[in-house]
C-alpha atoms as a PDB file:
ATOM      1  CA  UNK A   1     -27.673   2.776 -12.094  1.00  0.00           C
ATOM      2  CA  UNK A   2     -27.124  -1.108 -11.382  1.00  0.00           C
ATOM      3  CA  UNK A   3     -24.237  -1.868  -9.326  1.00  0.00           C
ATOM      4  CA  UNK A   4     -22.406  -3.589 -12.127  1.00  0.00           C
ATOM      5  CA  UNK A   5     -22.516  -0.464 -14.058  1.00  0.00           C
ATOM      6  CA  UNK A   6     -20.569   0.890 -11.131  1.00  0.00           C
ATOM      7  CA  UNK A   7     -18.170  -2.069 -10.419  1.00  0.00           C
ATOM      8  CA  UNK A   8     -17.301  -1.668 -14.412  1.00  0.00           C
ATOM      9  CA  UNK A   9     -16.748   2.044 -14.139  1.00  0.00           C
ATOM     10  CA  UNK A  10     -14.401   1.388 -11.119  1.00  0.00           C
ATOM     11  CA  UNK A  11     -12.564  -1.252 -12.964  1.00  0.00           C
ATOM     12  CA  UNK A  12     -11.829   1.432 -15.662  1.00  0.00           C
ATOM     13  CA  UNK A  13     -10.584   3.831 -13.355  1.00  0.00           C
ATOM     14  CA  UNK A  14      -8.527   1.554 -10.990  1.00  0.00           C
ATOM     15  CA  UNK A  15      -6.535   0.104 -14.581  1.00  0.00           C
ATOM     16  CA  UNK A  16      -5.691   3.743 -15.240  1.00  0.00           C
ATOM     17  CA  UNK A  17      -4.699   3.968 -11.712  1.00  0.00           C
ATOM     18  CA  UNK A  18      -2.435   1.077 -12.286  1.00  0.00           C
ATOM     19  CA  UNK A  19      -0.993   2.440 -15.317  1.00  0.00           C
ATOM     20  CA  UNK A  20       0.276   5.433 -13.251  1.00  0.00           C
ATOM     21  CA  UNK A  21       1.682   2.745 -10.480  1.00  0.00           C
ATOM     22  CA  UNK A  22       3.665   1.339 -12.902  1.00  0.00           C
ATOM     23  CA  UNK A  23       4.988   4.511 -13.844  1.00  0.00           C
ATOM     24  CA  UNK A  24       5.401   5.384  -9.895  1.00  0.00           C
ATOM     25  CA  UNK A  25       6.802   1.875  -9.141  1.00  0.00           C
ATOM     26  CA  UNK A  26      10.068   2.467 -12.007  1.00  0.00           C
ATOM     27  CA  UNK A  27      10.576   6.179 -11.313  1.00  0.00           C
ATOM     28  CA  UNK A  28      10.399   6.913  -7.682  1.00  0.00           C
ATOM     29  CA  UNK A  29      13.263   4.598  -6.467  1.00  0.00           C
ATOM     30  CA  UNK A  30      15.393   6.268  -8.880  1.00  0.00           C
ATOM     31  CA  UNK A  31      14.898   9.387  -7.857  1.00  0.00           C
ATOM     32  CA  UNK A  32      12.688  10.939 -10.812  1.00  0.00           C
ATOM     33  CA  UNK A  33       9.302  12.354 -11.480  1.00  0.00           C
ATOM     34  CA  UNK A  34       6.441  10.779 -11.834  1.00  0.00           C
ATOM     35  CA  UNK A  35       5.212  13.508 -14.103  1.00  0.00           C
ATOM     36  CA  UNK A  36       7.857  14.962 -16.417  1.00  0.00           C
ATOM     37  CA  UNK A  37       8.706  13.676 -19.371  1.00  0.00           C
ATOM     38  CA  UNK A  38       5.872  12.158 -20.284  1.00  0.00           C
ATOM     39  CA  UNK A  39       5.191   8.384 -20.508  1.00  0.00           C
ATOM     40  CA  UNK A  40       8.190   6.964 -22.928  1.00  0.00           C
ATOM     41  CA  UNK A  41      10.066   3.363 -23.390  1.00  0.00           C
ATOM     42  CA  UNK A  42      12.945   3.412 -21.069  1.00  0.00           C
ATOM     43  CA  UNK A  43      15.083   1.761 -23.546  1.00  0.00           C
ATOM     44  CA  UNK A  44      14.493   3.992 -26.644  1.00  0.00           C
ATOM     45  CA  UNK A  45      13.087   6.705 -24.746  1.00  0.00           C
ATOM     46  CA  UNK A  46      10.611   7.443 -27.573  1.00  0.00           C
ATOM     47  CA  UNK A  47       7.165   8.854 -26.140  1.00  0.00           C
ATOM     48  CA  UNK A  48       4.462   6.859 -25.997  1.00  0.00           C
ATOM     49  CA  UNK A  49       0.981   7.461 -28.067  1.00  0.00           C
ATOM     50  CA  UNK A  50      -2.658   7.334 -26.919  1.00  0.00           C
ATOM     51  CA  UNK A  51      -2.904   3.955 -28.740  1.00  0.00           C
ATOM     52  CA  UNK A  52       0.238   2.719 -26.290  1.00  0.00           C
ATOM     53  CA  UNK A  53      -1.242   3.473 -23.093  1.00  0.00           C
ATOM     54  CA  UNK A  54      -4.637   1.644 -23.233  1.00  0.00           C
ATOM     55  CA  UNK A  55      -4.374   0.086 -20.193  1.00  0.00           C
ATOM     56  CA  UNK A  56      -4.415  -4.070 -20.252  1.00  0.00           C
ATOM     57  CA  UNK A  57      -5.345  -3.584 -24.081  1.00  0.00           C
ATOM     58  CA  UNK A  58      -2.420  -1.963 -25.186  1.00  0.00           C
ATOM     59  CA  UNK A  59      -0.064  -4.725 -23.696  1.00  0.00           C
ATOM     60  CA  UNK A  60      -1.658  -7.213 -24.827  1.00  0.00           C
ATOM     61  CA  UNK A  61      -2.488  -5.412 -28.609  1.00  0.00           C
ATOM     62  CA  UNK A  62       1.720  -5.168 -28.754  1.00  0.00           C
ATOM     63  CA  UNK A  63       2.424  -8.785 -28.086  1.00  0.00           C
ATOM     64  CA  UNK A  64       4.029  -7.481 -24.829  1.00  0.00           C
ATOM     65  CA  UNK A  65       6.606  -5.315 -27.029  1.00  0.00           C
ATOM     66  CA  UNK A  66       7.452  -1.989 -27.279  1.00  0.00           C
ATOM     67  CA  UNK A  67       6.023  -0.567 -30.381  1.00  0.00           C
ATOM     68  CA  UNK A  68       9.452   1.199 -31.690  1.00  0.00           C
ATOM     69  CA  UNK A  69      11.941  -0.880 -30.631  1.00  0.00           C
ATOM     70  CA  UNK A  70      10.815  -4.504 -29.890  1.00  0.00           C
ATOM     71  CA  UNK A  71      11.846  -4.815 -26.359  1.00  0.00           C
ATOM     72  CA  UNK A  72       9.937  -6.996 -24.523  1.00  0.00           C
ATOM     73  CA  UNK A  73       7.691  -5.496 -21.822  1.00  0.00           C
ATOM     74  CA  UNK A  74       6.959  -6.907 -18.335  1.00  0.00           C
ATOM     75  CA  UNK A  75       4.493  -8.684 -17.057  1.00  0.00           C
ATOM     76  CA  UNK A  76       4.547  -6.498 -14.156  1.00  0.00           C
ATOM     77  CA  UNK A  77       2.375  -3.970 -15.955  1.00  0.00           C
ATOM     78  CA  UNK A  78      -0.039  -5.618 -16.759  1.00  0.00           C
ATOM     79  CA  UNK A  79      -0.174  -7.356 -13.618  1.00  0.00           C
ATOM     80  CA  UNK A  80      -0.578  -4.136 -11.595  1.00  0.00           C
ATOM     81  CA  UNK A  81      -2.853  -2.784 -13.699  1.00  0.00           C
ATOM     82  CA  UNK A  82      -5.380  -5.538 -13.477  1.00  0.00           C
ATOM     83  CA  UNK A  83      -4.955  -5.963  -9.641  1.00  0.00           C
ATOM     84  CA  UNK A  84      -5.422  -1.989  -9.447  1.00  0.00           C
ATOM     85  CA  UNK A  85      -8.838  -2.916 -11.181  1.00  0.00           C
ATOM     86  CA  UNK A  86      -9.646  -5.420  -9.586  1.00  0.00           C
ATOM     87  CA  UNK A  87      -8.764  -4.192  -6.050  1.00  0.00           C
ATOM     88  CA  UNK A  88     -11.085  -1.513  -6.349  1.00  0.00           C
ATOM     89  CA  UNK A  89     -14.089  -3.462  -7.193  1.00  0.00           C
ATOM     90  CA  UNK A  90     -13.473  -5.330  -4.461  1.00  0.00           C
ATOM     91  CA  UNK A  91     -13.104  -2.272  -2.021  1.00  0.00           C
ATOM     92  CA  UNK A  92     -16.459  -0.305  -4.016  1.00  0.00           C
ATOM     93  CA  UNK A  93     -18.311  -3.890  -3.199  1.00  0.00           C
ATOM     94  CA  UNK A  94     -17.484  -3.901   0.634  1.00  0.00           C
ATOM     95  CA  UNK A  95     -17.526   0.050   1.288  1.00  0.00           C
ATOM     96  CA  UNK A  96     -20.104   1.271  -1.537  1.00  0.00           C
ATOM     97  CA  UNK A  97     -22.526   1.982   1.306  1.00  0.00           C
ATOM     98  CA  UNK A  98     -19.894   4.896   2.573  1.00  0.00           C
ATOM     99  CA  UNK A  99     -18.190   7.054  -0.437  1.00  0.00           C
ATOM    100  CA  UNK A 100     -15.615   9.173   1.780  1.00  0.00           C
ATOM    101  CA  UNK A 101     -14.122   5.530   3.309  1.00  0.00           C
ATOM    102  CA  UNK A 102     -14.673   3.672  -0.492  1.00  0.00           C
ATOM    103  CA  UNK A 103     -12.622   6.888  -1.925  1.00  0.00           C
ATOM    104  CA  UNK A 104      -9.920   6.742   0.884  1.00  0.00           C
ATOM    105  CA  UNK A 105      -9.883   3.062   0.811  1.00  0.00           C
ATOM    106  CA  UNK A 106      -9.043   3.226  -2.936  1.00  0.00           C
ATOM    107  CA  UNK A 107      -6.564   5.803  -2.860  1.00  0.00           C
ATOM    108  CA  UNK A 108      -4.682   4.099  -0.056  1.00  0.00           C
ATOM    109  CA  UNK A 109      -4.365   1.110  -1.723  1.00  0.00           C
ATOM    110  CA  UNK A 110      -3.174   2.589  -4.805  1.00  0.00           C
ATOM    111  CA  UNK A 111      -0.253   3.838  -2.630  1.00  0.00           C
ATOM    112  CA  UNK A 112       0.198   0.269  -0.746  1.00  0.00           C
ATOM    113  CA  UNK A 113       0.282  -1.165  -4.432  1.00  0.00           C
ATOM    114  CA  UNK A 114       3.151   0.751  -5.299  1.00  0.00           C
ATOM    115  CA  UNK A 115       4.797   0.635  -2.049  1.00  0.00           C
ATOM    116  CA  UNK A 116       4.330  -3.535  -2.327  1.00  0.00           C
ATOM    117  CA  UNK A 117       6.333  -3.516  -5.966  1.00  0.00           C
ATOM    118  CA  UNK A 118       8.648  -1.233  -4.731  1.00  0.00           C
ATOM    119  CA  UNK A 119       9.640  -2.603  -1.637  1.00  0.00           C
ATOM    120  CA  UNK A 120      10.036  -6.307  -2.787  1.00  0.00           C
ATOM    121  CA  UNK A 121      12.600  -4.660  -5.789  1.00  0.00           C
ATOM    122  CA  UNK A 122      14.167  -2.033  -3.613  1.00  0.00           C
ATOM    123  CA  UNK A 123      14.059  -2.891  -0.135  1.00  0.00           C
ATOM    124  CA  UNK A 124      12.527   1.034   0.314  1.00  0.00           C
ATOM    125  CA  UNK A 125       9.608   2.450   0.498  1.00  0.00           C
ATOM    126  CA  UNK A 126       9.498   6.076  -0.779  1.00  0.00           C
ATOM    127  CA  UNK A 127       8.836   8.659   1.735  1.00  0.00           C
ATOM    128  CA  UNK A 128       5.982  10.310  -0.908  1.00  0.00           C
ATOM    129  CA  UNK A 129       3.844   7.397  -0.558  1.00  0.00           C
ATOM    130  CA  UNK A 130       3.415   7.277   3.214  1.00  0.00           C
ATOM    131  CA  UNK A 131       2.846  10.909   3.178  1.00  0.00           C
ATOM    132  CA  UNK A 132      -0.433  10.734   0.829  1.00  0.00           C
ATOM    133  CA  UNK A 133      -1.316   7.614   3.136  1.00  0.00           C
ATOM    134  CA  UNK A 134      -1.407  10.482   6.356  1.00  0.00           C
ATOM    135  CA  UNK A 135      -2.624  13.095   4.515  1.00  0.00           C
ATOM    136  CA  UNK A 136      -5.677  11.418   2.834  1.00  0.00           C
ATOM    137  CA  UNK A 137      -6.077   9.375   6.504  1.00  0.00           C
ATOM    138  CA  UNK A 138      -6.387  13.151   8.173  1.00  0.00           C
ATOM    139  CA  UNK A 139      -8.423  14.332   5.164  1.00  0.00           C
ATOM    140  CA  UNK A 140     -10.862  11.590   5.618  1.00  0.00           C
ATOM    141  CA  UNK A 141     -11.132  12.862   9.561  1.00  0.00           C
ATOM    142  CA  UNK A 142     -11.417  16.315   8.707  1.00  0.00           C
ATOM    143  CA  UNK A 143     -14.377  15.569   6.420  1.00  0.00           C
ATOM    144  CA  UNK A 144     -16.129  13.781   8.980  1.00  0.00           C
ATOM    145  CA  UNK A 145     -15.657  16.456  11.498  1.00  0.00           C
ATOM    146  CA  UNK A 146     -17.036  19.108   9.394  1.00  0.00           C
ATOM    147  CA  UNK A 147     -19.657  17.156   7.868  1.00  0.00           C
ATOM    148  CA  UNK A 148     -20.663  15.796  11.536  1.00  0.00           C
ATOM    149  CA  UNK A 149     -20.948  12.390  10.499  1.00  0.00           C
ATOM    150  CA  UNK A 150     -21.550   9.905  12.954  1.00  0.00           C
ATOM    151  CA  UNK A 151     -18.515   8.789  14.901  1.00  0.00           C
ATOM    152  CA  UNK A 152     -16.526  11.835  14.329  1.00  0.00           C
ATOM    153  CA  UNK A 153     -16.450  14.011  16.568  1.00  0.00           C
ATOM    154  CA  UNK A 154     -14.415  15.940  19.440  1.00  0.00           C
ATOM    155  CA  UNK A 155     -16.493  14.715  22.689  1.00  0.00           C
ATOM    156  CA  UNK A 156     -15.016  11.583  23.185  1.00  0.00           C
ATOM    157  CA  UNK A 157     -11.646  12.153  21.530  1.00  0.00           C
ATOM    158  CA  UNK A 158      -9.785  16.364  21.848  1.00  0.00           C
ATOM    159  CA  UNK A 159      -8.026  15.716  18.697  1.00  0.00           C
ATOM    160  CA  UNK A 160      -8.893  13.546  15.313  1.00  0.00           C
ATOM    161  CA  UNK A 161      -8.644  10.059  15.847  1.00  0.00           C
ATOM    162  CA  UNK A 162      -6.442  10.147  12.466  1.00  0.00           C
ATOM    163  CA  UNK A 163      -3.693  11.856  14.340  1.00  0.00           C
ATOM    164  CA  UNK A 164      -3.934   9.161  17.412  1.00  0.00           C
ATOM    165  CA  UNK A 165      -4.017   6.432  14.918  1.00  0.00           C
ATOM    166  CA  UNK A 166      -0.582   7.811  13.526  1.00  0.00           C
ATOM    167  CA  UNK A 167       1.037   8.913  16.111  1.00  0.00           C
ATOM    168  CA  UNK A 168       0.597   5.617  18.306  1.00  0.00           C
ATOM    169  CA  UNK A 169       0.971   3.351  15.292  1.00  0.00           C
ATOM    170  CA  UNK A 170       4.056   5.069  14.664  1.00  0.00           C
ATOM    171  CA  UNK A 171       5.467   4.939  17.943  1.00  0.00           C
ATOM    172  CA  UNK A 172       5.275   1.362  18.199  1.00  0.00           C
ATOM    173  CA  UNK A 173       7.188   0.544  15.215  1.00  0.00           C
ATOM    174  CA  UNK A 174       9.541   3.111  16.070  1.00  0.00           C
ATOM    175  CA  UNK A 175       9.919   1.467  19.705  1.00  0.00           C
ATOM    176  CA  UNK A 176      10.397  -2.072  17.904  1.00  0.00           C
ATOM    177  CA  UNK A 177      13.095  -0.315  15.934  1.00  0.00           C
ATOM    178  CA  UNK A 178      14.870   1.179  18.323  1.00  0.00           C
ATOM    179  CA  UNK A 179      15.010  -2.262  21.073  1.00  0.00           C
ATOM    180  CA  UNK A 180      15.538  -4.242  18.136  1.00  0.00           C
ATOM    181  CA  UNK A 181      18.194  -2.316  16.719  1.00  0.00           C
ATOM    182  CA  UNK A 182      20.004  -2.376  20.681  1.00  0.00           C
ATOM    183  CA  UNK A 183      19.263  -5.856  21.304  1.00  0.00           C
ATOM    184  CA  UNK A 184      20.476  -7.505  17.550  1.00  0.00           C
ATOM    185  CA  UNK A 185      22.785  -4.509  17.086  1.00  0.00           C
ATOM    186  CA  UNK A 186      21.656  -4.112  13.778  1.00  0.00           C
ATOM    187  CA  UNK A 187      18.897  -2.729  12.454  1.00  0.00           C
ATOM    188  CA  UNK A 188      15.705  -4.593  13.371  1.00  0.00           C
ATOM    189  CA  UNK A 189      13.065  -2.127  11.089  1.00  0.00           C
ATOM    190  CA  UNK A 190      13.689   0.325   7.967  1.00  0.00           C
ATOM    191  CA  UNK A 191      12.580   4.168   8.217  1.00  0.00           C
ATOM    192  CA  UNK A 192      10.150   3.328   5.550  1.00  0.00           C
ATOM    193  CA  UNK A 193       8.007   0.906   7.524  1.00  0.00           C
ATOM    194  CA  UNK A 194       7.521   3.275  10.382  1.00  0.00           C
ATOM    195  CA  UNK A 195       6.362   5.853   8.249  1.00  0.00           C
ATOM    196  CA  UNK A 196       4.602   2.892   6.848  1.00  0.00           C
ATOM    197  CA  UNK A 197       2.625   2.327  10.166  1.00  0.00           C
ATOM    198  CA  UNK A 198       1.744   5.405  11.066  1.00  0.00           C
ATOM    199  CA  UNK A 199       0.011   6.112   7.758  1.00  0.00           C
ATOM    200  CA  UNK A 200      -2.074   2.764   8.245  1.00  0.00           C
ATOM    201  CA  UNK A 201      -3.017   4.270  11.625  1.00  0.00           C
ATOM    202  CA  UNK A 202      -3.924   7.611  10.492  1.00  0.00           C
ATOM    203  CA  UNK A 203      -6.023   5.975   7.485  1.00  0.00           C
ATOM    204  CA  UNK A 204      -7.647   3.621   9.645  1.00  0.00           C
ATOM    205  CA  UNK A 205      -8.209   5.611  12.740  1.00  0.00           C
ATOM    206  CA  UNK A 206      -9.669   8.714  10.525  1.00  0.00           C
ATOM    207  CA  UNK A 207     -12.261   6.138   9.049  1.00  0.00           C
ATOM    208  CA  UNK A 208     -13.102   3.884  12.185  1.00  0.00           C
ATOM    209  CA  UNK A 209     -12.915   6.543  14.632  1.00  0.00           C
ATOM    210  CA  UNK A 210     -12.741   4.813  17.856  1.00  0.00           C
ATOM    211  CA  UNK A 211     -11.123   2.471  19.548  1.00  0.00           C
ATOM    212  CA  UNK A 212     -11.756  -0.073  17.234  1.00  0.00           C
ATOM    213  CA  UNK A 213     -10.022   1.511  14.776  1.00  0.00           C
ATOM    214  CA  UNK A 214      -7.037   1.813  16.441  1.00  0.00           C
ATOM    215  CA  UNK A 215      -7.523  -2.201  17.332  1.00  0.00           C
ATOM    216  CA  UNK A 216      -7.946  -2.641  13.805  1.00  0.00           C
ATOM    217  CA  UNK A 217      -4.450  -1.147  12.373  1.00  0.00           C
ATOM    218  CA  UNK A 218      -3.083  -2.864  14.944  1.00  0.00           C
ATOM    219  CA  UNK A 219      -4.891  -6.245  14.327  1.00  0.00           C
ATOM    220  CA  UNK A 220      -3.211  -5.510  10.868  1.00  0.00           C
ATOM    221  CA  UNK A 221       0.942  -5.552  12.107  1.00  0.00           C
ATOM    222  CA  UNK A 222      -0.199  -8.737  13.875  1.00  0.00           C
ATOM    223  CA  UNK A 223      -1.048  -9.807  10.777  1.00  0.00           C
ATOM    224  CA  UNK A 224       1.708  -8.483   8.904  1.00  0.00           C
ATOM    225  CA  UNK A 225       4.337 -10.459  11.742  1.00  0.00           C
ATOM    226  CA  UNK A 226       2.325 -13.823  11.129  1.00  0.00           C
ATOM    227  CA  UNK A 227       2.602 -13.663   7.269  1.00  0.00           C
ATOM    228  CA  UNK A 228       5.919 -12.637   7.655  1.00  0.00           C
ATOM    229  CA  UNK A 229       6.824 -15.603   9.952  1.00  0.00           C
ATOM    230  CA  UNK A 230       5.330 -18.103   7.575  1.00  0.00           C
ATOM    231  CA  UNK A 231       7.751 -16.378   4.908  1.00  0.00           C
ATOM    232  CA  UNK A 232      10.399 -16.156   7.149  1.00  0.00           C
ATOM    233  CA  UNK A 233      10.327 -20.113   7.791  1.00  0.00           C
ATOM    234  CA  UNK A 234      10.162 -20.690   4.577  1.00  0.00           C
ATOM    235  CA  UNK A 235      13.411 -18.283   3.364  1.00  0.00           C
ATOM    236  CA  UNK A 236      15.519 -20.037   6.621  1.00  0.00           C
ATOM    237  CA  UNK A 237      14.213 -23.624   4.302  1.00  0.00           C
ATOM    238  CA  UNK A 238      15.560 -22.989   1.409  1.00  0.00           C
ATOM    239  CA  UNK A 239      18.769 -20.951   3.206  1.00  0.00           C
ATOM    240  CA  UNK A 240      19.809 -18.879   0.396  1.00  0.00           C
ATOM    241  CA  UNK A 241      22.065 -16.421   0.729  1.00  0.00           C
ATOM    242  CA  UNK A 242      22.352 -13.458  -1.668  1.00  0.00           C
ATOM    243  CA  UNK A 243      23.323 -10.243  -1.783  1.00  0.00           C
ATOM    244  CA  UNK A 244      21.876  -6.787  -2.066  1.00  0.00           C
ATOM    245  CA  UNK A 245      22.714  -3.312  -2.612  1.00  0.00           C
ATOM    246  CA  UNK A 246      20.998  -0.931  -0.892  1.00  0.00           C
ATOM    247  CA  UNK A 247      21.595   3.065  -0.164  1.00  0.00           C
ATOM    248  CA  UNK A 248      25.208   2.138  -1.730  1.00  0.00           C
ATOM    249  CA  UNK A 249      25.708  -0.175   1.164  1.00  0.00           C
ATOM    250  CA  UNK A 250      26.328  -4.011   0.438  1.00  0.00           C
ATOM    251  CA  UNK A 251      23.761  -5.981   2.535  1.00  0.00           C
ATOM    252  CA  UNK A 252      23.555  -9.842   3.231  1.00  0.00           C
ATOM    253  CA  UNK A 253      19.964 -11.204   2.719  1.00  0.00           C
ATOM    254  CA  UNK A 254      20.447 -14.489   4.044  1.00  0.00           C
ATOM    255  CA  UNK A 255      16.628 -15.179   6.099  1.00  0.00           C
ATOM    256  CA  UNK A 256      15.819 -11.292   5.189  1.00  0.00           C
ATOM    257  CA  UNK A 257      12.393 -10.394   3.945  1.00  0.00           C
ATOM    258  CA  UNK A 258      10.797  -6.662   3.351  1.00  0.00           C
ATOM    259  CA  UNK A 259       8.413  -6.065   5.802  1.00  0.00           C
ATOM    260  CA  UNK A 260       6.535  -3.772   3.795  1.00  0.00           C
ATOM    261  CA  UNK A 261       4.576  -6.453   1.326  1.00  0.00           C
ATOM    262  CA  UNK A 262       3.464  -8.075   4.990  1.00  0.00           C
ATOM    263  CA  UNK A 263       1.791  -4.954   6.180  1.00  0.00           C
ATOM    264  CA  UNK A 264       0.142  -3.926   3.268  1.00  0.00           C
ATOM    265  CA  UNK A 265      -1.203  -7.610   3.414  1.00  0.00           C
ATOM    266  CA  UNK A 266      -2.378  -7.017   7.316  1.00  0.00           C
ATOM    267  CA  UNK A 267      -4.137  -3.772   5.875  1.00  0.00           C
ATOM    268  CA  UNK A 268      -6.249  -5.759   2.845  1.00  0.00           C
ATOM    269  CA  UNK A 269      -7.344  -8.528   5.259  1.00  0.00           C
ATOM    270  CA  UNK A 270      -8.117  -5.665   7.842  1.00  0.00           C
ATOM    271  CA  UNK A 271     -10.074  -4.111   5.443  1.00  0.00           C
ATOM    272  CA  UNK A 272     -12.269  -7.005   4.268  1.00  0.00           C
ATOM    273  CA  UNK A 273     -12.200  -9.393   7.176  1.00  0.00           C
ATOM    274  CA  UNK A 274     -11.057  -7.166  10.306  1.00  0.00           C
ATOM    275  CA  UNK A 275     -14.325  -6.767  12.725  1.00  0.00           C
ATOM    276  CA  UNK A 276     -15.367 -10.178  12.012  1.00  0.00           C
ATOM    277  CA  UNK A 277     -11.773 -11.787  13.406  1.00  0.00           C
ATOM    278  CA  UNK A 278     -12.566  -8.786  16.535  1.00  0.00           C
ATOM    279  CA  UNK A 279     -15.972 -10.558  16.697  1.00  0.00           C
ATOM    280  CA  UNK A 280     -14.498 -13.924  16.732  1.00  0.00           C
ATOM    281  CA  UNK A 281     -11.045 -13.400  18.773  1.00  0.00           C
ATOM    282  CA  UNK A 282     -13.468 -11.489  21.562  1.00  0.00           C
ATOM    283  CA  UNK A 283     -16.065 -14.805  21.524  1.00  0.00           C
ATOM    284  CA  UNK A 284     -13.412 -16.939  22.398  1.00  0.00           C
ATOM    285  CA  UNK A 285     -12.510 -14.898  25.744  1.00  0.00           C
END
């Protein structure tokens, strides 16, 4: 089959994925399954039909309504469900050549979707999500090991390079926590972006397993602090201050920014761009 077969079969599948996001991104920070009940309108909580879950068709087919009750529906879902689609193209174009990492890739970024939506809402990033990050990031290790594919193995490295990838990734943000957190006296880094890192490590390091993958996630958090210093700049600007409720507690968001979005950003251009700024940053010395 011709690759755009493939890149349209993808598409498919990644706007279903995105369908499920959506229903990920509204549930989990309230606490509820993502399974049971089944797909309804929060507002008049009647279920949804096949013909209501088309994804991108359906929202657009209701005039971006609810079919029972008129409400208006947000662009958010759409949104996500195209960028789902469209994401995965994008990841079957770069990693076609290599299944296990296109699979992994795609899975993991289904998670850093949701956790991206989420985060920017909530200000949390549910613990579920980082935990399919580590476990698919070990998976993808595992698979190599058994399957001896080239690069994995135990000669160079006594234990997966998935679990060094998470364990050092999330050391260091768990380091910056705790320093910040004595040094500002507040705290510097949510729980949520630790786990955060070490699942970037562990899906990284279980694909690239060497070194260079570990130079890669972390090539990604220096990514993640310049985007987030650009934003930052641009917050202290405008110097608005709001507030925010979060875990019940009343927090002041003047010059405050989620960290999350900024890592899951480090991770995309990691993923498309990352040994080529290695190549370059390396040149210069």
């Amino acid at each position: 089959m011709p690759f755009w077969f493939w890149a349209v079969v993808v598409f498919v599948y990644g706007t279903i994925v995105g369908s499920f996001l959506n229903v990920c991104i509204w549930r989990m920070p309230n606490d509820m399954s993502v399974i049971d009940p089944p797909s309804h309108c929060p507002r008049c909580e009647n279920r949804l039909r096949g013909l209501d879950l088309i994804p991108l068709l359906s929202f657009l087919m209701l005039g971006r309504k609810c079919r029972y009750c008129g409400t208006p529906i947000g662009w958010r879902y759409f949104g996500v469900e195209l960028l789902t689609g469209l994401l995965g193209v994008a990841l079957f174009w770069k990693f076609h050549a290599n299944l296990a990492d296109f699979f992994v890739y795609a899975l993991f970024a289904a998670a850093l979707i949701a956790i991206v939506f989420i985060d920017l809402e909530h200000w949390i990033i549910p613990d579920q999500l980082n935990i399919f990050g580590i476990v698919i990031g070990i998976a993808r290790d595992i698979y190599g090991l058994v399957t001896h594919e080239a690069g994995h193995s135990f000669f160079y490295m006594p234990v997966p390079w998935s679990l060094v990838g998470m364990l050092i990734c999330g050391a260091i943000f768990y380091a910056i926590a705790y320093f910040g957190e004595l040094a500002f006296k507040k705290e510097a880094m949510g729980g949520g972006d630790i786990k955060l890192a070490a699942a970037i490590g562990a899906v990284i390091c279980g694909s690239v397993t060497s070194w260079m993958g570990l130079g890669l996630a972390l090539l990604s958090f220096f990514i993640a602090v310049f985007v987030g210093s650009i934003i930052g700049i641009v917050v202290m600007i405008f110097d608005k201050r709001t507030k925010r409720v979060v875990d019940g507690e009343e927090m002041d968001e003047k010059h405050m920014v989620p960290f999350g979005p900024m890592m899951v950003a480090g991770v995309f251009v990691v993923w498309f761009f990352g040994p080529q700024l290695i190549s370059m940053y390396l040149s210069y010395l």
